[in-house]
C-alpha atoms as a PDB file:
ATOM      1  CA  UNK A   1      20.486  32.038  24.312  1.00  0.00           C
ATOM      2  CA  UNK A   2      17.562  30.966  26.626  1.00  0.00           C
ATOM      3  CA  UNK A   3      14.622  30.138  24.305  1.00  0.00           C
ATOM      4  CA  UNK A   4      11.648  31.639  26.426  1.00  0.00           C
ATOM      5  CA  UNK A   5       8.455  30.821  23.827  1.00  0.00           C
ATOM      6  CA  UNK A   6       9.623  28.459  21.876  1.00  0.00           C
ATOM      7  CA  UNK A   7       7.787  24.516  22.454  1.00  0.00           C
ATOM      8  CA  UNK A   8      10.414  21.676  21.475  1.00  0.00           C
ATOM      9  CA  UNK A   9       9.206  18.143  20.969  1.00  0.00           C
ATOM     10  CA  UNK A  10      11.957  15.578  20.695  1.00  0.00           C
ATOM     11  CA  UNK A  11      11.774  12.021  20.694  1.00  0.00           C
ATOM     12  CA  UNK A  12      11.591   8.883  18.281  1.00  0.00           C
ATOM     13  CA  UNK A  13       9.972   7.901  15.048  1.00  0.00           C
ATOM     14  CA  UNK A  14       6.472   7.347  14.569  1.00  0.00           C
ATOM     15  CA  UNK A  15       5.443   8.415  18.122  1.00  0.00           C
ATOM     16  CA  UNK A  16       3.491  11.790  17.303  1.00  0.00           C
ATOM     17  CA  UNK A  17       5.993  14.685  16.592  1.00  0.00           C
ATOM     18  CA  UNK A  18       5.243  16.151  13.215  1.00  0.00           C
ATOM     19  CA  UNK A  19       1.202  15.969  13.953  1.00  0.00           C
ATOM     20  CA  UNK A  20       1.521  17.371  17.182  1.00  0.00           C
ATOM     21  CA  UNK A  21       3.432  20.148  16.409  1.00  0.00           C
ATOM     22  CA  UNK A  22       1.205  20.936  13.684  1.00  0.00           C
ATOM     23  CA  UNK A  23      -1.778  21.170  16.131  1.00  0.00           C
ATOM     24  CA  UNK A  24       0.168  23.412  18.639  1.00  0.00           C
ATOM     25  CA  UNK A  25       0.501  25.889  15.595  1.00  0.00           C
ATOM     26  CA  UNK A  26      -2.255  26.215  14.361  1.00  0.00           C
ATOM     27  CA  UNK A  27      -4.508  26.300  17.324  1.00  0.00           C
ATOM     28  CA  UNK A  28      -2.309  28.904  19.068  1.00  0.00           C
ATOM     29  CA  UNK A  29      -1.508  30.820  15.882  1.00  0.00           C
ATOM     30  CA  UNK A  30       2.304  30.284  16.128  1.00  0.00           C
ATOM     31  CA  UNK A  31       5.642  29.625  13.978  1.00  0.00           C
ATOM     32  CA  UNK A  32       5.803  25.783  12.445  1.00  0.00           C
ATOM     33  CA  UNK A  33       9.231  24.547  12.679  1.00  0.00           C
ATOM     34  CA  UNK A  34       7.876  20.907  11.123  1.00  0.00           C
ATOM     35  CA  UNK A  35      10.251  17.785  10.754  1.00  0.00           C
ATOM     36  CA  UNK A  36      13.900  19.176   8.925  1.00  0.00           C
ATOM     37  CA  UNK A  37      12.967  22.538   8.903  1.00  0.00           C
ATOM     38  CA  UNK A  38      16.651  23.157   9.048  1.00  0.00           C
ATOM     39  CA  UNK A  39      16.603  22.511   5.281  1.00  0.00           C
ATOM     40  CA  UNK A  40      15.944  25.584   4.195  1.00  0.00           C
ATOM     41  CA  UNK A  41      19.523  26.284   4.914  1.00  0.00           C
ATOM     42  CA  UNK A  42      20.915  23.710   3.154  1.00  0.00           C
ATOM     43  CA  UNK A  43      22.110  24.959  -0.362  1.00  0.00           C
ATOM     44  CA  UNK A  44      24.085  27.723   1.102  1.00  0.00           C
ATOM     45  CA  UNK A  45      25.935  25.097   3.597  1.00  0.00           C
ATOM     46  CA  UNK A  46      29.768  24.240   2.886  1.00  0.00           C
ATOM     47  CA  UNK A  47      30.509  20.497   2.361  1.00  0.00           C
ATOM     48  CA  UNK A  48      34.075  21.245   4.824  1.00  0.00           C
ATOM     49  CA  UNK A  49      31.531  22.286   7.514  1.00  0.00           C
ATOM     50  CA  UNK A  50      28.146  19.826   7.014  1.00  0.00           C
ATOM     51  CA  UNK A  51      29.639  16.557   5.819  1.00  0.00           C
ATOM     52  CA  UNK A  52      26.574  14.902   6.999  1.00  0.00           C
ATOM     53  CA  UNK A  53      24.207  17.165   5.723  1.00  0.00           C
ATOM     54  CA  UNK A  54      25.864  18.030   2.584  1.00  0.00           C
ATOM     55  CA  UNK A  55      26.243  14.205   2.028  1.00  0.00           C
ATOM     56  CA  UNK A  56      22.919  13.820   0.667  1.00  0.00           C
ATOM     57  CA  UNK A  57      22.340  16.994  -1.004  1.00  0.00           C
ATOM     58  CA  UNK A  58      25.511  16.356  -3.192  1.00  0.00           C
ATOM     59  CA  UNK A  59      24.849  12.995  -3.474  1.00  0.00           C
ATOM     60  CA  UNK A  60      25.236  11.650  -7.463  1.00  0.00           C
ATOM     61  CA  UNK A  61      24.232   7.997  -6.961  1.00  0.00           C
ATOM     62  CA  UNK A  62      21.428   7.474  -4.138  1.00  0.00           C
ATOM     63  CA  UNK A  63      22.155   4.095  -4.635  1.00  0.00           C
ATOM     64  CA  UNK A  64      25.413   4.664  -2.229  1.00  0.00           C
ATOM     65  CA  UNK A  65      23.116   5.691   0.248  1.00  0.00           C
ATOM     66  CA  UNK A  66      21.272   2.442   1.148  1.00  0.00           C
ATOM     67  CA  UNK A  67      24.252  -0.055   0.509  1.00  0.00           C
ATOM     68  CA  UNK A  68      25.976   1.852   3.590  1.00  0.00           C
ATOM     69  CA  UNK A  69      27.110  -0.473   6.035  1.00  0.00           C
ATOM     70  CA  UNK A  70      24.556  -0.220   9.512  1.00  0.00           C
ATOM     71  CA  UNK A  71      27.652   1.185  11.255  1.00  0.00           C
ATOM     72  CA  UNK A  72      28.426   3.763   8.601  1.00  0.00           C
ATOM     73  CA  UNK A  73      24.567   4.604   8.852  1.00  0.00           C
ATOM     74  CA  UNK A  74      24.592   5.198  12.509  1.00  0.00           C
ATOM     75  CA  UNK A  75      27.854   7.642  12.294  1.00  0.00           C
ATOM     76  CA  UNK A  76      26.154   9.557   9.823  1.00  0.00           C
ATOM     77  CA  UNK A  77      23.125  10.023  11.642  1.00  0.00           C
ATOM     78  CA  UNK A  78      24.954  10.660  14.422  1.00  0.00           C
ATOM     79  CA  UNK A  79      27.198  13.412  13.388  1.00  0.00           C
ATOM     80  CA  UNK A  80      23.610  14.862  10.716  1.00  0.00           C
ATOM     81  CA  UNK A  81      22.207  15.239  14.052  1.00  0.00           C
ATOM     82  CA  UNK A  82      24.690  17.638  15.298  1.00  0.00           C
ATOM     83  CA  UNK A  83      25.087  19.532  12.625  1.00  0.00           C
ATOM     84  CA  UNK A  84      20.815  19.851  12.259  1.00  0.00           C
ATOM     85  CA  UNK A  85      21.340  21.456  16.021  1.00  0.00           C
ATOM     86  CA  UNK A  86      23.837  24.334  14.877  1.00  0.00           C
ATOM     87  CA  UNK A  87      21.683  25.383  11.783  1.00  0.00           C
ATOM     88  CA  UNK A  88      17.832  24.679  13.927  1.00  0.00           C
ATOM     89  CA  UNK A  89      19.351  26.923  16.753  1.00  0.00           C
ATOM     90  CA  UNK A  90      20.143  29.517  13.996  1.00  0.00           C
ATOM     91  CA  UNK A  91      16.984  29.582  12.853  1.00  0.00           C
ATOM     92  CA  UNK A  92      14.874  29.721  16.133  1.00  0.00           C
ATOM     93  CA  UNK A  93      17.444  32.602  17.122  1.00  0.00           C
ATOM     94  CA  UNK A  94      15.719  34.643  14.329  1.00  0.00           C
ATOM     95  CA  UNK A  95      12.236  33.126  15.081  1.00  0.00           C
ATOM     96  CA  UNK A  96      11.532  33.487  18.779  1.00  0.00           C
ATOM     97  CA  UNK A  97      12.068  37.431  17.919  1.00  0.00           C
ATOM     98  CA  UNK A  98       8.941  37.801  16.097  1.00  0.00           C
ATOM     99  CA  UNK A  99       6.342  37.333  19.506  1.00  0.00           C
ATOM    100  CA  UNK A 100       4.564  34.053  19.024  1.00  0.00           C
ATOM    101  CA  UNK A 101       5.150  31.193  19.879  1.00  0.00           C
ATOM    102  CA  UNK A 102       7.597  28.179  17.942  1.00  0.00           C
ATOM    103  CA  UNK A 103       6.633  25.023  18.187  1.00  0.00           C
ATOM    104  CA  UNK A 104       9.575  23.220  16.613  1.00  0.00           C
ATOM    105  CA  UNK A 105      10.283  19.252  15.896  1.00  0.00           C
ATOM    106  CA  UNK A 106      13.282  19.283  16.988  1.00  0.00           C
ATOM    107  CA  UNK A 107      16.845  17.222  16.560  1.00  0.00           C
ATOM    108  CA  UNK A 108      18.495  19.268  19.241  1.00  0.00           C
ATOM    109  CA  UNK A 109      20.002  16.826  22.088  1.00  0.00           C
ATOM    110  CA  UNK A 110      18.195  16.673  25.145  1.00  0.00           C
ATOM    111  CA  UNK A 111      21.438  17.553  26.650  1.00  0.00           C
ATOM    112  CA  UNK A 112      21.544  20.893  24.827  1.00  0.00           C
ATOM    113  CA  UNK A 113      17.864  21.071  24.950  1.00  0.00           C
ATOM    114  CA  UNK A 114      18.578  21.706  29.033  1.00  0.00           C
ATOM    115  CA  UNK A 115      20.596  24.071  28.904  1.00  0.00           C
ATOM    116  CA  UNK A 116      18.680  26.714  26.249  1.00  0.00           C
ATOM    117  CA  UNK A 117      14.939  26.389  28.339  1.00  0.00           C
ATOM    118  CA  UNK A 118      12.806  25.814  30.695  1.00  0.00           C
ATOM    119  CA  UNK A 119      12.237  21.816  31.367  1.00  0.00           C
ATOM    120  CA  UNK A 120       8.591  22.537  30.628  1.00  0.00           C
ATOM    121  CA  UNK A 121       8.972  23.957  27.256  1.00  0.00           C
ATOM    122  CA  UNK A 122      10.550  20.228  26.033  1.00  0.00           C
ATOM    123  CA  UNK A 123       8.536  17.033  25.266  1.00  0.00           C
ATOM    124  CA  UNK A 124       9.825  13.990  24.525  1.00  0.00           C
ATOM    125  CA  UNK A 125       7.151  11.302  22.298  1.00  0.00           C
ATOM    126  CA  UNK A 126       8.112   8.031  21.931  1.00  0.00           C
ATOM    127  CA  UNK A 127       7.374   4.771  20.414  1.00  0.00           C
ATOM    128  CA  UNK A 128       8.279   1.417  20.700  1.00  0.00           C
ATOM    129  CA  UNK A 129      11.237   1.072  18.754  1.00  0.00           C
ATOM    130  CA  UNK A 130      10.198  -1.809  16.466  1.00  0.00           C
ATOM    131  CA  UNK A 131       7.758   0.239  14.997  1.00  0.00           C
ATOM    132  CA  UNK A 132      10.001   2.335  13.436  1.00  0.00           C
ATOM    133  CA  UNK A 133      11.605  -0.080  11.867  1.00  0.00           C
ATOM    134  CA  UNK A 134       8.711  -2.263  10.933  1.00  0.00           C
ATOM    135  CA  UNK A 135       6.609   0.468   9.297  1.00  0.00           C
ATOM    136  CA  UNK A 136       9.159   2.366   7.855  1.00  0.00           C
ATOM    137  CA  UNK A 137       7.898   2.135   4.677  1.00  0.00           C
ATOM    138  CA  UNK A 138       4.038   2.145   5.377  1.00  0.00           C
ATOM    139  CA  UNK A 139       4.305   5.791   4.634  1.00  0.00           C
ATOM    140  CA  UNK A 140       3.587   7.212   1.565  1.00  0.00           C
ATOM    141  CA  UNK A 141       5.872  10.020   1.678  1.00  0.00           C
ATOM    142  CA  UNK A 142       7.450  10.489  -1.244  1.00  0.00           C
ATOM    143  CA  UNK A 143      11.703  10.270   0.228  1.00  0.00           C
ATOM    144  CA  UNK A 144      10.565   6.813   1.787  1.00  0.00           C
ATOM    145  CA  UNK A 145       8.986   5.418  -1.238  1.00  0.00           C
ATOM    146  CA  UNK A 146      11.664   6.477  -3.341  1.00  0.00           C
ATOM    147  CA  UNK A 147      14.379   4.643  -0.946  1.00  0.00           C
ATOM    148  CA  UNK A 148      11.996   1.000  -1.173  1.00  0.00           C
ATOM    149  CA  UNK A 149      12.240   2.006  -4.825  1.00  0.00           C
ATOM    150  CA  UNK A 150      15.859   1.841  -5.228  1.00  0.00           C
ATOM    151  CA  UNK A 151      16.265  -1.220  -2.801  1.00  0.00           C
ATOM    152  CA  UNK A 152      13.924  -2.777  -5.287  1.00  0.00           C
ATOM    153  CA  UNK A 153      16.440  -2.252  -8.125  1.00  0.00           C
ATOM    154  CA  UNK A 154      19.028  -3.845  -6.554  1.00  0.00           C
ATOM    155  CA  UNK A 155      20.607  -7.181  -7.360  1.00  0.00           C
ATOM    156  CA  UNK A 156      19.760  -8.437  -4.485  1.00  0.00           C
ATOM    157  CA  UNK A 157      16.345  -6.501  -3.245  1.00  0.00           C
ATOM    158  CA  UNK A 158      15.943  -9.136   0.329  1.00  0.00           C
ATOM    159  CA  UNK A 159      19.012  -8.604   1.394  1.00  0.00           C
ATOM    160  CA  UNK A 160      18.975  -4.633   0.553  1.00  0.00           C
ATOM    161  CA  UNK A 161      16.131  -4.282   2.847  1.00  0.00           C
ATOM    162  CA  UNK A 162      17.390  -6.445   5.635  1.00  0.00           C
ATOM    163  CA  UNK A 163      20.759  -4.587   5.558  1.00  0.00           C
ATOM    164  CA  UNK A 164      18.146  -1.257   5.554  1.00  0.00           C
ATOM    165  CA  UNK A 165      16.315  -2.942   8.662  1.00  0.00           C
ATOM    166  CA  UNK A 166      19.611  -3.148  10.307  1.00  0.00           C
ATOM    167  CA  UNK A 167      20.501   0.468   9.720  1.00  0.00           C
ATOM    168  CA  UNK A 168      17.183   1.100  11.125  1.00  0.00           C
ATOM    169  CA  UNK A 169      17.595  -0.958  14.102  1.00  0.00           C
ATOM    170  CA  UNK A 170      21.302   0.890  15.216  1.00  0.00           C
ATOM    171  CA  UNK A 171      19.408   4.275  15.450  1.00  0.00           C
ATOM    172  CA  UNK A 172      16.145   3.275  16.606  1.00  0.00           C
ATOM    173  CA  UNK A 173      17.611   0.915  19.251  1.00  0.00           C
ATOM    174  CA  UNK A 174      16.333  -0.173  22.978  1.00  0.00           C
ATOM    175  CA  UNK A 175      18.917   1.838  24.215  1.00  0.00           C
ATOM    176  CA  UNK A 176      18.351   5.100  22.453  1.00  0.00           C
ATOM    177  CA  UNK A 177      14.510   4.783  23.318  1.00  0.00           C
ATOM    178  CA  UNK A 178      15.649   4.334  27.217  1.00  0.00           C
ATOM    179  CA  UNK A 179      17.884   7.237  26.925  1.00  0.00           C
ATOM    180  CA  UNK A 180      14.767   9.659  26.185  1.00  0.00           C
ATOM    181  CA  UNK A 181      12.745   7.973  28.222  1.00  0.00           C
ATOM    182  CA  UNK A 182      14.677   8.792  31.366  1.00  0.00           C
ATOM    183  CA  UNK A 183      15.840  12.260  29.840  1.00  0.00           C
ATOM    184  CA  UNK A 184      14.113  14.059  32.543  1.00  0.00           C
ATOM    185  CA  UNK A 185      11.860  16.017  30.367  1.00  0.00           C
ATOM    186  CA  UNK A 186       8.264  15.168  30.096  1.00  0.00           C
ATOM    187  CA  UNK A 187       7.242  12.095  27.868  1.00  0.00           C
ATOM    188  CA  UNK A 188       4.430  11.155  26.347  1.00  0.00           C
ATOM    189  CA  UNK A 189       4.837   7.108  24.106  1.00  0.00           C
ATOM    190  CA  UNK A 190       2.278   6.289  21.684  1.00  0.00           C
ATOM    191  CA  UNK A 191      -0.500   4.563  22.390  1.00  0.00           C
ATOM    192  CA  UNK A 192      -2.756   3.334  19.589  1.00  0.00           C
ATOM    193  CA  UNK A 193      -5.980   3.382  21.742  1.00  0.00           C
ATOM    194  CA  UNK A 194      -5.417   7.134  21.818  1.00  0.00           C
ATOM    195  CA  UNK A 195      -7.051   9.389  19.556  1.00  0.00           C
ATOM    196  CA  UNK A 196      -5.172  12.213  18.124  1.00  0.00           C
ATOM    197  CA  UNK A 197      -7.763  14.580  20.137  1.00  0.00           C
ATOM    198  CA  UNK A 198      -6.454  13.258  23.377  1.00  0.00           C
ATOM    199  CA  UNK A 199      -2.889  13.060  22.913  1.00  0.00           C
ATOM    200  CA  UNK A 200      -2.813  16.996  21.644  1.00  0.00           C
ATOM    201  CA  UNK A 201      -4.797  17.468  25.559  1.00  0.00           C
ATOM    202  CA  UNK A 202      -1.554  15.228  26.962  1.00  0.00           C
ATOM    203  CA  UNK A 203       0.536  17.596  24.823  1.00  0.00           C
ATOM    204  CA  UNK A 204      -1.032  20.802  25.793  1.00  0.00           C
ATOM    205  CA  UNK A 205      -0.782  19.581  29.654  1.00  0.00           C
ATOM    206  CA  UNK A 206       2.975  18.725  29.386  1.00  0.00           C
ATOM    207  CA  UNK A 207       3.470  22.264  27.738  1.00  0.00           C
ATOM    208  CA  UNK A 208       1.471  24.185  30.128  1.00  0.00           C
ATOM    209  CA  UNK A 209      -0.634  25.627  27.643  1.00  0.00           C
END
C-alpha cells in the first residue's frame, strides 16, 4: 500500500519524535500515532506469532527482563521491531482512510519505510547516542522508573545498571545512529540550543507542510 498522507518520523531516542509528532497533530488537526501506538493491538496478539511483543505482556517476573544478557536484549529488540512494523502498518491501513493526515512515530525500517511513500513524507531525528543511554532514566515516565526500581532491588543494584547500560549501548550504538543518518531520508539531530519552536519549523520544512 503506498501511504499518500501519512508523516513518519523515525529515528533514535531522545532526539525529538514523540514531541514533534504531537505538534504536527495538533496544529494540522490530524491522527496521533504517538510512541507504541501499536499497543492497542496487543492483547488480542498470539504468543506463536509476537514472541517479542508478547514477551513482555505475558511476562510473570519483570525481574527476567533486566538480568537479560546485552546480546539477548539486542535480539529482542531486534525481532519487537519487526513485529511493531506488521501490526503499525495494520493500523495506518485503517487510518489513512479517514482524510487527514497521520503523523505517526514510527518503528517501521527505513528500508520498508521506502518502499510504502514518498521520501518526503519520512523524517529521521537523531541524537547522539550517549544520550540515550546516559539519561535513560532522567525521565519520569512511569515504565522507566519502574525498571531503575527493580534494578534497585537487586542483589547487586551497580552491576544491574551497568549490565542495563550495556543493553542500552548494543541498540543505541555508533553504528545504528550512522545507519539513519545516511538513510537517505531527511534528518534533523538534536541540538540543545534549539528551541522546540524552531525545530517543529525544521520539521514542518522537511515535511513540506
Amino acid at each position: 500500500m503506498w501511504f499518500q498522507n501519512v508523516y513518519f518520523i523515525n529515528g533514535t531516542a531522545y532526539a525529538g519524535k514523540s514531541t514533534m509528532t504531537k505538534l504536527l497533530a495538533e496544529k494540522y488537526g490530524g491522527i496521533l500515532c504517538a510512541e507504541n501506538y501499536h499497543d492497542r493491538l496487543l492483547p488480542r496478539l498470539r504468543k506463536e506469532d509476537f514472541p517479542g511483543l508478547t514477551y513482555t505482556r505475558d511476562l510473570e517476573d519483570w525481574h527476567d527482563f533486566i538480568r537479560r544478557t546485552p546480546e539477548e536484549y539486542e535480539a529482542w529488540i531486534a525481532r519487537t521491531s519487526r513485529e511493531c512494523e506488521i501490526l503499525e502498518l495494520e493500523i495506518l491501513k485503517e487510518l489513512s482512510t479517514r482524510g487527514k493526515p497521520v503523523f505517526a512515530d514510527t518503528n517501521i525500517s527505513v528500508e520498508t519505510l521506502k518502499t510504502i511513500t514518498d521520501p518526503d513524507h519520512v523524517l529521521i531525528m537523531l541524537a547522539d547516542p550517549e544520550i540515550s543511554v546516559r539519561r535513560f532514566f532522567e525521565r519520569p515516565d512511569r515504565e522507566k522508573q519502574f525498571l531503575y526500581r527493580l534494578m534497585l532491588e537487586e542483589p547487586d543494584p551497580e552491576a544491574a545498571l551497568e549490565n542495563f547500560r550495556q543493553c542500552l549501548m548494543r541498540i543505541n550504538s555508533q553504528e545504528n545512529h550512522d545507519r539513519l543518518l545516511h538513510s537517505g531520508f531527511h534528518v534533523i539531530e538534536r541540538d540543545e540550543k534549539r528551541s522546540i519552536e524552531q525545530t517543529l519549523a525544521l520539521v514542518e520544512k522537511a515535511f513540506g507542510l
